[in-house]
Every structure is written in C-alpha cells, then in structure tokens.
C-alpha atoms as a PDB file:
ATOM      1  CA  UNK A   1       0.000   0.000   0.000  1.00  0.00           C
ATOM      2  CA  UNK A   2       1.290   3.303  -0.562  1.00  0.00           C
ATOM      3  CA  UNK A   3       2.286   5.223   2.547  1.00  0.00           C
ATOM      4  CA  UNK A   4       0.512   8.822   3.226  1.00  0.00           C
ATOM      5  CA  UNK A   5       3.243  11.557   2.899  1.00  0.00           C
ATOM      6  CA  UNK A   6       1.810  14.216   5.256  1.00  0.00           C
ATOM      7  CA  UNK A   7       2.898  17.330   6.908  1.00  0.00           C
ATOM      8  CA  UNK A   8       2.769  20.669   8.867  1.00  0.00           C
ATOM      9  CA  UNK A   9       2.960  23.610   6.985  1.00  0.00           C
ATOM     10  CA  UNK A  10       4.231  25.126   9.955  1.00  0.00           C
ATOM     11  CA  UNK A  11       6.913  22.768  10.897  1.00  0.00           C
ATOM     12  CA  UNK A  12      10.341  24.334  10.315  1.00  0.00           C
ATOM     13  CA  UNK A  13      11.914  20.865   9.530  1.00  0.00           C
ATOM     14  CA  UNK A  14       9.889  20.071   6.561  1.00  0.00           C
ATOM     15  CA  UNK A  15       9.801  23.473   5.144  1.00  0.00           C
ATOM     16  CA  UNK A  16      12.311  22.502   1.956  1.00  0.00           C
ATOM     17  CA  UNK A  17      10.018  19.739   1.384  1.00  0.00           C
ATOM     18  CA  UNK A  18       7.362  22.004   1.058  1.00  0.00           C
ATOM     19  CA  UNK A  19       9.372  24.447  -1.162  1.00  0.00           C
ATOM     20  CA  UNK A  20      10.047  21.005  -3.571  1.00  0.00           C
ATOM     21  CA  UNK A  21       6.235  20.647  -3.437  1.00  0.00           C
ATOM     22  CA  UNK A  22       5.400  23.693  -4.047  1.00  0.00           C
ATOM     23  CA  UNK A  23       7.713  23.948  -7.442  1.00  0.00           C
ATOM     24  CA  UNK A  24       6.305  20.836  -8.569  1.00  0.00           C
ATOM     25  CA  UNK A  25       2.551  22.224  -8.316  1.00  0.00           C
ATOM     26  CA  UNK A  26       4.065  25.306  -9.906  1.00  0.00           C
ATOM     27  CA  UNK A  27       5.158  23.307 -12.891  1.00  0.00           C
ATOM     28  CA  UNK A  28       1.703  21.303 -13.088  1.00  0.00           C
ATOM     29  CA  UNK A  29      -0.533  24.214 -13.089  1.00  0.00           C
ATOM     30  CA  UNK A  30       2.044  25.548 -16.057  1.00  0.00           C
ATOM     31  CA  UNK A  31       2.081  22.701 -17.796  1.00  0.00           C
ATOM     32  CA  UNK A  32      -0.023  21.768 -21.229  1.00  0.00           C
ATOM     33  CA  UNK A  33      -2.126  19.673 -19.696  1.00  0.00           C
ATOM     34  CA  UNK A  34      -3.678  22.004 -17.255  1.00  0.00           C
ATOM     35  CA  UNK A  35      -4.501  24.662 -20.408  1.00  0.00           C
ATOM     36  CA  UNK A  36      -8.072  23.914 -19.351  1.00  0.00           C
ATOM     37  CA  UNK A  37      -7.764  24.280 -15.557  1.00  0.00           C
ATOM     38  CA  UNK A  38      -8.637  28.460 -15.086  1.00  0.00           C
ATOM     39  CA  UNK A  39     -12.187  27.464 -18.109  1.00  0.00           C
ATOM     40  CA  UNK A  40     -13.155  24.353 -16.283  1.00  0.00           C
ATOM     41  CA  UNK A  41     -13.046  26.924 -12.816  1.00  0.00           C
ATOM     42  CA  UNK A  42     -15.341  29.001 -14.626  1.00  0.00           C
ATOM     43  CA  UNK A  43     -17.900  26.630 -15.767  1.00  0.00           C
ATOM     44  CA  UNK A  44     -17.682  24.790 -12.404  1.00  0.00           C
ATOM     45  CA  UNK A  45     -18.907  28.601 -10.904  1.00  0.00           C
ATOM     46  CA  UNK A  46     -20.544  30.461 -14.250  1.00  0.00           C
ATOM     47  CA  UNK A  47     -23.836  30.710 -12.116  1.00  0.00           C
ATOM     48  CA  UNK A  48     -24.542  31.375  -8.723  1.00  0.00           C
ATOM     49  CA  UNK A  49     -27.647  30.193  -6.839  1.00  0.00           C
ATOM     50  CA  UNK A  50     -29.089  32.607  -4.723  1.00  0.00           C
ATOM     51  CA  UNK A  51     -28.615  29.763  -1.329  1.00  0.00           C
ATOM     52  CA  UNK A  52     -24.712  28.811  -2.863  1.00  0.00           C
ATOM     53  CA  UNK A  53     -22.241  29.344  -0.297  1.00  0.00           C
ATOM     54  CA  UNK A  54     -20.786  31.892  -3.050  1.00  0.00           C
ATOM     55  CA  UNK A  55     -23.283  33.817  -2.310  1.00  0.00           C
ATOM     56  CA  UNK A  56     -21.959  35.318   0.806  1.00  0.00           C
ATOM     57  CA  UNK A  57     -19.992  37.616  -0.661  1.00  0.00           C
ATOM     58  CA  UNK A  58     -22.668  39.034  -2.426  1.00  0.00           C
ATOM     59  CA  UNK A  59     -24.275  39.518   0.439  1.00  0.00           C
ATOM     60  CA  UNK A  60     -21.307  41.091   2.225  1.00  0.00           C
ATOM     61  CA  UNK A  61     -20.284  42.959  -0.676  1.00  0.00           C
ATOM     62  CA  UNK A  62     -21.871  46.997  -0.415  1.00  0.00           C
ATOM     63  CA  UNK A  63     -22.183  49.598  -3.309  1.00  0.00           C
ATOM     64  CA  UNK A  64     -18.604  51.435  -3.079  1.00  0.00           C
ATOM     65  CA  UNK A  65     -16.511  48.978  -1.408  1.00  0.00           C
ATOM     66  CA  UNK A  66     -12.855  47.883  -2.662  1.00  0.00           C
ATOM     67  CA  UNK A  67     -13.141  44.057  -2.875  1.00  0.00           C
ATOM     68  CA  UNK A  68     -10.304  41.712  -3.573  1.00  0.00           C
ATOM     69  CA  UNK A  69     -10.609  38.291  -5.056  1.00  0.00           C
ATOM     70  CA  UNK A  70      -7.524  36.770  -4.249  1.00  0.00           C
ATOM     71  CA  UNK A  71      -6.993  33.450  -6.774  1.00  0.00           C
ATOM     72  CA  UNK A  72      -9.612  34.856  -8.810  1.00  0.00           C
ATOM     73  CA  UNK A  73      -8.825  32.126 -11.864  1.00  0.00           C
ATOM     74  CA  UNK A  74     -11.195  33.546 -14.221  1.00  0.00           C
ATOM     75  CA  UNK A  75     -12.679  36.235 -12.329  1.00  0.00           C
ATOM     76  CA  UNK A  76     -16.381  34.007 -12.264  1.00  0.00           C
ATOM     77  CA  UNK A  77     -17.223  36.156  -9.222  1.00  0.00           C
ATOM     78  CA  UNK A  78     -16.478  39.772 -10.956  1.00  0.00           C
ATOM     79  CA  UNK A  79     -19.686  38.623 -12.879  1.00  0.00           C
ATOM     80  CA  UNK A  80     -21.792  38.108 -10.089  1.00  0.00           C
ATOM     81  CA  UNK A  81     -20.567  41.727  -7.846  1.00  0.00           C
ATOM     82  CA  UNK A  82     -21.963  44.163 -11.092  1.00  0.00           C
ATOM     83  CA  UNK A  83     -24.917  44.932  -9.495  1.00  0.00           C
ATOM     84  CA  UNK A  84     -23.152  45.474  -6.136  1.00  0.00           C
ATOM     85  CA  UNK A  85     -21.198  48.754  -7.808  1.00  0.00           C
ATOM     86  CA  UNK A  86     -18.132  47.343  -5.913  1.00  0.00           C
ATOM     87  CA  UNK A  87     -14.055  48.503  -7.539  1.00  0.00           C
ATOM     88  CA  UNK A  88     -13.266  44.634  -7.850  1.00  0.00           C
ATOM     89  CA  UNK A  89      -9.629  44.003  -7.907  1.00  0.00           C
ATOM     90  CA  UNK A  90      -8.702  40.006  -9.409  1.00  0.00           C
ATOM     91  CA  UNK A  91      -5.419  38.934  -7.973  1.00  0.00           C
ATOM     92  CA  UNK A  92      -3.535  35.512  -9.037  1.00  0.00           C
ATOM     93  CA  UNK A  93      -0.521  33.906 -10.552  1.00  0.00           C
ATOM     94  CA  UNK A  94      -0.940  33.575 -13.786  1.00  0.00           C
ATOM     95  CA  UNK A  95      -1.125  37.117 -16.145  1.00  0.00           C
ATOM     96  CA  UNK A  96      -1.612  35.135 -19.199  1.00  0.00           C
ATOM     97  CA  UNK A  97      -5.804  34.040 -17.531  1.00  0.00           C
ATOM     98  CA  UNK A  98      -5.476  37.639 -16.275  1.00  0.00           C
ATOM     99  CA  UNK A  99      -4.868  39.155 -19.281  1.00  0.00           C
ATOM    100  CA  UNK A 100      -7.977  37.220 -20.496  1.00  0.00           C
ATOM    101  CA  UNK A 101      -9.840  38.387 -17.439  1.00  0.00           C
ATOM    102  CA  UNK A 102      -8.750  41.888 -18.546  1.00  0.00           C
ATOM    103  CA  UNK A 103     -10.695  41.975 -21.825  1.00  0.00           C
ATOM    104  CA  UNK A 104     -14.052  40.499 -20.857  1.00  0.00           C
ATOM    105  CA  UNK A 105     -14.613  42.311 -17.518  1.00  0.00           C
ATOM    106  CA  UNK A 106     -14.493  46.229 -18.370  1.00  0.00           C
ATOM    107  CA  UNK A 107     -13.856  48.207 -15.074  1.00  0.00           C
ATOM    108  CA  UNK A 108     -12.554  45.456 -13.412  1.00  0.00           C
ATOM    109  CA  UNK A 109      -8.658  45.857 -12.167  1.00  0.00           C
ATOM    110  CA  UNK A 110      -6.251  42.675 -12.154  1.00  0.00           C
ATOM    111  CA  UNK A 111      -2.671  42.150 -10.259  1.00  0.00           C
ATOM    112  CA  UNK A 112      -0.260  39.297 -10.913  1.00  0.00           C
ATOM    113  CA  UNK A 113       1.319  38.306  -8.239  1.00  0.00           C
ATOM    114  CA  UNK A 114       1.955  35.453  -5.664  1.00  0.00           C
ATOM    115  CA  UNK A 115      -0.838  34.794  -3.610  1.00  0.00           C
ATOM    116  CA  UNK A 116       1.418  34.679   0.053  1.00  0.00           C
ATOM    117  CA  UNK A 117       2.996  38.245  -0.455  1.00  0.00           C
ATOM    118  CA  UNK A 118       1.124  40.050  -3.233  1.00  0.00           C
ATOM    119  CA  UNK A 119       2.608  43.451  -2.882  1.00  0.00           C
ATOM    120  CA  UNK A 120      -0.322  45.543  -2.683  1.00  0.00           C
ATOM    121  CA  UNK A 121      -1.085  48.073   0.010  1.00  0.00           C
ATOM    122  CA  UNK A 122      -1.741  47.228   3.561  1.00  0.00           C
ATOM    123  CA  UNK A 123      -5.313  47.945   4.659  1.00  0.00           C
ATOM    124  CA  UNK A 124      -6.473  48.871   1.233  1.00  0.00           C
ATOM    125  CA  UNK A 125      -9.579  46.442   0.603  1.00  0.00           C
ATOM    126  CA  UNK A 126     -13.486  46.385   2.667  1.00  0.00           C
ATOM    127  CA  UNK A 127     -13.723  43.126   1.642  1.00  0.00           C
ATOM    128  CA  UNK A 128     -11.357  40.119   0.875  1.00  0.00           C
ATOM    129  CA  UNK A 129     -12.757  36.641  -0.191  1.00  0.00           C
ATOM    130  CA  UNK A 130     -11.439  33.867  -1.645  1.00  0.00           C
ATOM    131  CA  UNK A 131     -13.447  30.795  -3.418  1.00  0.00           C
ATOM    132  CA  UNK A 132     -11.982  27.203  -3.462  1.00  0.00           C
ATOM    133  CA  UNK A 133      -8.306  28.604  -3.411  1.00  0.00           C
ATOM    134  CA  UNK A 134      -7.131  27.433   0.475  1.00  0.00           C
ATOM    135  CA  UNK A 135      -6.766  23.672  -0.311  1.00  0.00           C
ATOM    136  CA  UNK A 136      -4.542  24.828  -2.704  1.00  0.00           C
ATOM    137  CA  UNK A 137      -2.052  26.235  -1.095  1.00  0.00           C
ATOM    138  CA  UNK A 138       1.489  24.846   0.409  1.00  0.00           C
ATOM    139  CA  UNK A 139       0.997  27.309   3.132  1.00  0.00           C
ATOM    140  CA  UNK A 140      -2.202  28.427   4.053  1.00  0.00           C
ATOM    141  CA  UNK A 141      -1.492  30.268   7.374  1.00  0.00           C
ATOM    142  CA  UNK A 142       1.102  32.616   5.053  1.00  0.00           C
ATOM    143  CA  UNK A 143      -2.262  33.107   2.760  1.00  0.00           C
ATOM    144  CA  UNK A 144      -4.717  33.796   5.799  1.00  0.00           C
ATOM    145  CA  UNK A 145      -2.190  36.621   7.057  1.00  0.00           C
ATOM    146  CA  UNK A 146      -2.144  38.149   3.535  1.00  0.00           C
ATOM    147  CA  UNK A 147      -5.889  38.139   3.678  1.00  0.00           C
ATOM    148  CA  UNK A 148      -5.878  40.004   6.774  1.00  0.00           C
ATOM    149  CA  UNK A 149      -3.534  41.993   5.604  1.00  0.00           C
ATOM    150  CA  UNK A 150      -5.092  43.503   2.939  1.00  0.00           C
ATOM    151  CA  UNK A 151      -8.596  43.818   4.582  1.00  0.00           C
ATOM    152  CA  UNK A 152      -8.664  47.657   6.485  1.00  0.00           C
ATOM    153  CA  UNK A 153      -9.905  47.605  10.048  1.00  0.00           C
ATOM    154  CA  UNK A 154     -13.605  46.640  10.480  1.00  0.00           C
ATOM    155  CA  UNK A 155     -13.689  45.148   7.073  1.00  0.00           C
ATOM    156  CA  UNK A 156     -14.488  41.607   6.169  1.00  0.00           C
ATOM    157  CA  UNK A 157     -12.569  38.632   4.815  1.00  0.00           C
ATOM    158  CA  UNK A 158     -14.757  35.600   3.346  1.00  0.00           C
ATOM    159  CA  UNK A 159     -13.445  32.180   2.710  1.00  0.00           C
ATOM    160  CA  UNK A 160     -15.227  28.992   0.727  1.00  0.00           C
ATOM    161  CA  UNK A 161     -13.465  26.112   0.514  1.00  0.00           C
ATOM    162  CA  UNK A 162     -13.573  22.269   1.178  1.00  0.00           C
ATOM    163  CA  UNK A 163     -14.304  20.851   4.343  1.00  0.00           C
ATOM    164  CA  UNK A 164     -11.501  17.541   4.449  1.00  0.00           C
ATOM    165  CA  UNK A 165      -9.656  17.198   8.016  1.00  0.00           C
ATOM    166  CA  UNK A 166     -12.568  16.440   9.848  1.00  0.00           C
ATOM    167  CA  UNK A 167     -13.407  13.637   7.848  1.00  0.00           C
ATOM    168  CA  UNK A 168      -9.431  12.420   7.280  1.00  0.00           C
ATOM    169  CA  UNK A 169      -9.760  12.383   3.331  1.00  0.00           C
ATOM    170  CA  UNK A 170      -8.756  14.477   0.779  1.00  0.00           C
ATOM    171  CA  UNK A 171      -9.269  13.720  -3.266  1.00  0.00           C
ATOM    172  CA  UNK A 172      -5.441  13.657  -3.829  1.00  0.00           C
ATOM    173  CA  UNK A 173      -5.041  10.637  -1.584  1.00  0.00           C
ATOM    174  CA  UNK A 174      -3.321   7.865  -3.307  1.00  0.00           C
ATOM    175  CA  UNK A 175      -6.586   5.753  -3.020  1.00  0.00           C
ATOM    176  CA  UNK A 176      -6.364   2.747  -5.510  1.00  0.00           C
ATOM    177  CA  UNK A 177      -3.735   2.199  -8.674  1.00  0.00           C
ATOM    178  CA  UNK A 178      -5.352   4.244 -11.058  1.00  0.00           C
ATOM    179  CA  UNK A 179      -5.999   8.035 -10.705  1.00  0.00           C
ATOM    180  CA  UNK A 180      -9.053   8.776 -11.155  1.00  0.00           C
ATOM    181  CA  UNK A 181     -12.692   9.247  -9.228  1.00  0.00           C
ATOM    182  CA  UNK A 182     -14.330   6.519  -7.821  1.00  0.00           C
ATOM    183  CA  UNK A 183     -17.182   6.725  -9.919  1.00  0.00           C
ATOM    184  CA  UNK A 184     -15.582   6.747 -13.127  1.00  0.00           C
ATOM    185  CA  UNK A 185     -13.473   3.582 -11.875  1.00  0.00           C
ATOM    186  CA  UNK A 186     -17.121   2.380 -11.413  1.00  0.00           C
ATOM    187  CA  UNK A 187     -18.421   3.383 -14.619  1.00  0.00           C
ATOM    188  CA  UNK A 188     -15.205   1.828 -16.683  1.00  0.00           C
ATOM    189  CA  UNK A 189     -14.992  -1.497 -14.649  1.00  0.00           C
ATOM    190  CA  UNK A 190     -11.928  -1.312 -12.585  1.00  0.00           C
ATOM    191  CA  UNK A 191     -14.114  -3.246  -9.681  1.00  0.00           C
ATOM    192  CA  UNK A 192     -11.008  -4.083  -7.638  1.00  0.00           C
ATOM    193  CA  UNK A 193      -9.296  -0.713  -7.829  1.00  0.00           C
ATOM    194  CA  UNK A 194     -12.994   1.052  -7.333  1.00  0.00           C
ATOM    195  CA  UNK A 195     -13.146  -1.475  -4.090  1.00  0.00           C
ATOM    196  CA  UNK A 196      -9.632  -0.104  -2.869  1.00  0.00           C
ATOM    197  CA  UNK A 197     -10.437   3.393  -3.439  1.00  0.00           C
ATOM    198  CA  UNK A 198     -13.204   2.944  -1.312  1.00  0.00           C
ATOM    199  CA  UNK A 199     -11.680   1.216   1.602  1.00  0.00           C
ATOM    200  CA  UNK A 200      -8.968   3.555   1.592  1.00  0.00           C
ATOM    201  CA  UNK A 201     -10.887   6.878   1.459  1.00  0.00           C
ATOM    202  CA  UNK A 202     -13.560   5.749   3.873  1.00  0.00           C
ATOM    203  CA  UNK A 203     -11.541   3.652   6.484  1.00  0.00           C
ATOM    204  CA  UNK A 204      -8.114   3.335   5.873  1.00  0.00           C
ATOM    205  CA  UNK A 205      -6.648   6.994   5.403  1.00  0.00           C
ATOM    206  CA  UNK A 206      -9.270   8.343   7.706  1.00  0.00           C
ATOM    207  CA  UNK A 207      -8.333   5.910  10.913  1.00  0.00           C
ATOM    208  CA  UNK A 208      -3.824   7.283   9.821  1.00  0.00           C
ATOM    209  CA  UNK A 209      -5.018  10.839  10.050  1.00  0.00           C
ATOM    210  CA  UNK A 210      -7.092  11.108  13.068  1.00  0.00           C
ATOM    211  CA  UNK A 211      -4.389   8.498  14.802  1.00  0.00           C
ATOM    212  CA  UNK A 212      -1.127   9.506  13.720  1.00  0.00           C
ATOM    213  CA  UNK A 213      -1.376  13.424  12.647  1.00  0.00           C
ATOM    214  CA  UNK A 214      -3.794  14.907  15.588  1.00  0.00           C
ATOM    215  CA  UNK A 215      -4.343  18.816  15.359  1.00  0.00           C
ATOM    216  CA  UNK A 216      -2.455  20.155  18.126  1.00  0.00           C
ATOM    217  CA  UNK A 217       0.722  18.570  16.691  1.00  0.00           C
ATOM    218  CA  UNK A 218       0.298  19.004  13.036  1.00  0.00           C
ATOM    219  CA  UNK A 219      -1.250  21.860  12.357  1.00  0.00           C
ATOM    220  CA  UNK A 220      -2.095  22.997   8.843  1.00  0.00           C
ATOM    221  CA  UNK A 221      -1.928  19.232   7.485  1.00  0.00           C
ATOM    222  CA  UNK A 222      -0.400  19.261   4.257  1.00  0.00           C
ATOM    223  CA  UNK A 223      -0.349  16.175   1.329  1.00  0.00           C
ATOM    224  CA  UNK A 224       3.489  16.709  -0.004  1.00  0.00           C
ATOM    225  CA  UNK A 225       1.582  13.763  -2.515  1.00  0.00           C
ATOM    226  CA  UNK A 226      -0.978  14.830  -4.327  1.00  0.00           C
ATOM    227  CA  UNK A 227      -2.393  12.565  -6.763  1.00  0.00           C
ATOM    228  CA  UNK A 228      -2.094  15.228  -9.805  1.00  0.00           C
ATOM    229  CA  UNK A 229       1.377  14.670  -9.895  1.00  0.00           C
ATOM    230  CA  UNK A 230       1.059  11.504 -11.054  1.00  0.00           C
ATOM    231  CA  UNK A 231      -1.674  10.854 -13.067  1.00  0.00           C
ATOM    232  CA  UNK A 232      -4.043  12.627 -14.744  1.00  0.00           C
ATOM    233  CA  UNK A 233      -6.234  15.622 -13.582  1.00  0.00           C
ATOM    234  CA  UNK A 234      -9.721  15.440 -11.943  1.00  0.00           C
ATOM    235  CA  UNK A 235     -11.444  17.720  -9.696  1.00  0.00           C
ATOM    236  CA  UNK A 236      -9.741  18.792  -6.508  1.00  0.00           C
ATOM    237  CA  UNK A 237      -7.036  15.961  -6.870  1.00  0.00           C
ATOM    238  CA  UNK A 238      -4.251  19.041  -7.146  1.00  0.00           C
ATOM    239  CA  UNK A 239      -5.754  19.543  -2.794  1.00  0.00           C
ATOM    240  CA  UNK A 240      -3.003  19.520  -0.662  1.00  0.00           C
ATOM    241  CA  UNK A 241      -4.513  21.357   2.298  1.00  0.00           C
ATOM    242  CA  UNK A 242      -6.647  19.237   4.441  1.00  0.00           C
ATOM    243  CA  UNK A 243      -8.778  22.283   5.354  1.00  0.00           C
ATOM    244  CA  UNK A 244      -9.680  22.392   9.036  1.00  0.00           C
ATOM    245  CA  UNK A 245     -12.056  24.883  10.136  1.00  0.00           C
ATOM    246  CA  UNK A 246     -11.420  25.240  13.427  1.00  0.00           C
ATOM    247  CA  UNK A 247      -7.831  25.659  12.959  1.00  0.00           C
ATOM    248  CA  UNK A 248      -8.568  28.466  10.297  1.00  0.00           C
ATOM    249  CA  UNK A 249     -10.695  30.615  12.893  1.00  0.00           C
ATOM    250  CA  UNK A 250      -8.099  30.190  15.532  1.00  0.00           C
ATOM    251  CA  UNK A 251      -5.257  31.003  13.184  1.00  0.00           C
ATOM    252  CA  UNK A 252      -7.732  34.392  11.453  1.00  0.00           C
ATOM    253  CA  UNK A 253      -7.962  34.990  15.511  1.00  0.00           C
ATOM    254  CA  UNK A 254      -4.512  35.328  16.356  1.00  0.00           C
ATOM    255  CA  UNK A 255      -3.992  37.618  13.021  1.00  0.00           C
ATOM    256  CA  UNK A 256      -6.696  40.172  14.024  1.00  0.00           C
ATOM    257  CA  UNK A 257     -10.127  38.821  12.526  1.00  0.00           C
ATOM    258  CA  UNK A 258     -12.664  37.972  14.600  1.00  0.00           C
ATOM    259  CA  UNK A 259     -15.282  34.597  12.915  1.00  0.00           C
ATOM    260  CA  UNK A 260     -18.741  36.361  12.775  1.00  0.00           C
ATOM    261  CA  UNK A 261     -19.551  33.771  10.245  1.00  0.00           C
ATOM    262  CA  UNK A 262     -23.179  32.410  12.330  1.00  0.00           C
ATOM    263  CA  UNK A 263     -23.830  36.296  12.428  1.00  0.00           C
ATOM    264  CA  UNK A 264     -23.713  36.720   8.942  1.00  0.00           C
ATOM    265  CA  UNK A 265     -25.577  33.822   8.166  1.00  0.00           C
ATOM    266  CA  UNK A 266     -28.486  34.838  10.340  1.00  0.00           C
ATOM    267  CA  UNK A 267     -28.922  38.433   9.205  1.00  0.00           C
ATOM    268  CA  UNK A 268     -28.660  36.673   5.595  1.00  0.00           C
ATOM    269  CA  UNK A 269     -31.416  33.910   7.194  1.00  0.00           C
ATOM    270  CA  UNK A 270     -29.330  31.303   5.726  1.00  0.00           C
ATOM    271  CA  UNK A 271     -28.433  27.730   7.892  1.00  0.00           C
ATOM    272  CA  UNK A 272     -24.480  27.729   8.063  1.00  0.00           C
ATOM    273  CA  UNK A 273     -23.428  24.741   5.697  1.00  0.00           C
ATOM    274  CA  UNK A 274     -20.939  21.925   7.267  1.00  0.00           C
ATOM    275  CA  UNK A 275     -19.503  21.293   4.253  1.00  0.00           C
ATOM    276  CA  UNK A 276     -18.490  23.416   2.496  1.00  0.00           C
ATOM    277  CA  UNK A 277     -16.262  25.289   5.191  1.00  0.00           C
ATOM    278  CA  UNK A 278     -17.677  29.077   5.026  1.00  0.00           C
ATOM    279  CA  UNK A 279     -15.882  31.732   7.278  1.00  0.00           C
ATOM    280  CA  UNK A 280     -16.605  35.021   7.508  1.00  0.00           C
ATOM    281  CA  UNK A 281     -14.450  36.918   9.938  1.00  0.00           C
ATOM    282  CA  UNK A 282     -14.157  40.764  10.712  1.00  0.00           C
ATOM    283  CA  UNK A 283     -10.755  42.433  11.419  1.00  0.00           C
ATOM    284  CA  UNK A 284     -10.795  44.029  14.483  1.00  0.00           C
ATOM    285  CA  UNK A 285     -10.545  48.060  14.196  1.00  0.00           C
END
C-alpha cells in the first residue's frame, strides 16, 4: 500500500520539502495539460444560486466597497458583484488568464502576483474573499495573514473552501492504482481498484489521520503527494490542504479577525453549511 506523505505547513523541519512541493505544483498548473484548468473553474462557478455558499460575498459585498478576489482564476465572481457597484480588484498567478480576465470584464482591475505576499497596500480592501483557493495552497497560514492583511480595520474577509480534516480524506489521496474518481473507476470497470479506493478513502486513510497526525501537533496538514502529480487531472485531486475549520478561525484569531460567520448567516437567514467550510471573519478596528 502506498504510505501517506503528510505534513505541517508550519513545521520548520519540513519546510524545503514544502518548497520542492510547491515547485512541482508550480510546474503542473504551467504545464499543457492544465490549459483547461482556469475554463473548467469558470464553468464549475458560471452561475450562482441565490442559497450557494458563493453567495456570501454578495451579500457582504456593499455599493462602493474595494473588494479583492484573491486566486480569482477567471474572475467568475467579478460577474456576479456588477450589481453590487463594488471597484473589484482580481489577484492571481498567472497574467496570461489575467490578461484574459482583462478583456471580458471592463472596469474590473487585475494584479499578478503570488498569492502569500502580493505586494499591494496594507489595509487597502473592505472586503477580501477567496473561493476554493485554500486547499490549494502549500501554506495556508502565510495566505490567511495576507488576507488580513489587505482587509482595512472593520472590514471583512470571506473564505469557501472544502471541508476535508474532519473527515481524514482528501481527493489527492493515493486511493487505488489508477488516478481517477471513484465513480468513473465504477463506470469503466476497474471493480477491484474502485473497491480499494473505497476502503482507503472511507476507512483506511481516515483511521492514519485522526491516529497519527492529531491537530495540536500538526497543524495545517499538508499532502506533499498529491495525486495530480502523477496521473491525470480530476477535480480537486491538485488539494493539498486538508482544510480544518477550526484551525482556520483560531489562526484568522490570532492575526486580528474575529469569525462572525453564524452572524452573517443569520442576518442573511441562511443555515451555516458543514460542508463546504464558510468563514466570515471581521478584522478588528
């Protein structure tokens, strides 16, 4: 069976081994077979439901603010603030999708930059969110103190992401020979590799995280593995954060921001979903 390769982002032993991961995920999301990666974002999130989790930031968002979207991809949610009358800046890696961005969203401003330092003034936003972007990252706590960064005193930052740590599985898990989902092992006939998959990703992996890797010892629980590096791409299989809610709050706590997230929700009269993990925290003034 192959072994689970995880990781604190915070431990100062395994930070080179972070820096190798993070260069290889640097190279993947470069490479020709991710062209698609920033369109298949956009039709994953081309429509918003009034109830999606999304949604939140609409609801935050108020005529005049300066919002960031930090790991905007294809700027989906610059679509969905028009009617707010928000100045929307789109921050992320790659100016090539930005420079895309550029031409179909008039008014709209866009940065290149890395998403852990991004250059841009202290202070300077109402409003920072990010959508599905956390998991992502080799070093979320260096991401949440950007956030906070950025967001002036009193203002908001909004996260969306997956909910994985609680549950001890993660879609880049090595879970059976081939990569690819479960139900498409299911759908092609790979019965024994479909059976593994399942075994590991609803027993196996679960029982090594919760056992071996508790909270208070590895924070921030990186996969220095993820499945994308192998194999081919499929949703969320490029994860290497094994988002933890909890830890998030405490760790938006300690930088100044303050979870208001239940709140928000019922002002909005919306329940608070489990999963996805929503946070909405204020930075204190």
């Amino acid at each position: 069976m192959e072994s689970l390769v995880l990781v604190s982002a915070k431990d100062p032993a395994r930070q080179d081994e972070l820096q190798r991961l993070n260069a290889r995920l640097a190279e993947f999301y470069n490479s020709a077979g991710s062209a698609g990666y920033f369109e298949f974002g956009y039709e994953q999130n081309r429509v918003w439901a009034p109830d999606s989790e999304q949604w939140v930031v609409h609801h935050c968002a108020q005529p005049g603010m300066a919002v960031a979207d930090l790991g905007c991809g294809s700027a989906h949610a610059f679509d969905h603030l028009r009617d707010r009358d928000v100045h929307y800046t789109g921050i992320d890696w790659s100016r090539e999708q930005l420079d895309r961005n550029a031409a179909r969203c008039a008014g709209a401003q866009f940065v290149a930059a890395p998403l852990y330092d991004t250059g841009l003034p202290a202070e300077a936003y109402d409003l920072c969110f990010t959508f599905y972007v956390l998991e992502h990252l080799v070093w979320p706590q260096r991401f949440l103190a950007e956030l906070v960064r950025l967001t002036k005193r009193g203002g908001l930052v909004t996260i969306v992401c997956p909910s994985y740590r609680p549950d001890g599985r993660i879609p880049s898990f090595p879970y059976g020979g081939r990569v690819m989902p479960l139900g498409r092992k299911l759908k092609s006939g790979h019965w024994i590799d479909a059976a593994r998959h399942l075994y590991r990703r609803n027993v196996v992996f679960p029982r090594i995280v919760q056992s071996r890797y508790p909270r208070d010892r590895f924070p921030f629980l990186i996969n220095c593995e993820p499945s994308c590096l192998r194999g081919a791409y499929y949703t969320d299989n490029d994860a290497v954060y094994l988002v933890d809610r909890d830890e998030i709050v405490a760790e938006l706590a300690a930088l100044g921001a303050n979870d208001i997230t239940h709140e928000v929700f019922a002002d909005w009269n919306r329940p608070l979903p489990s999963d996805p993990c929503v946070i909405v925290a204020r930075r204190r003034a």
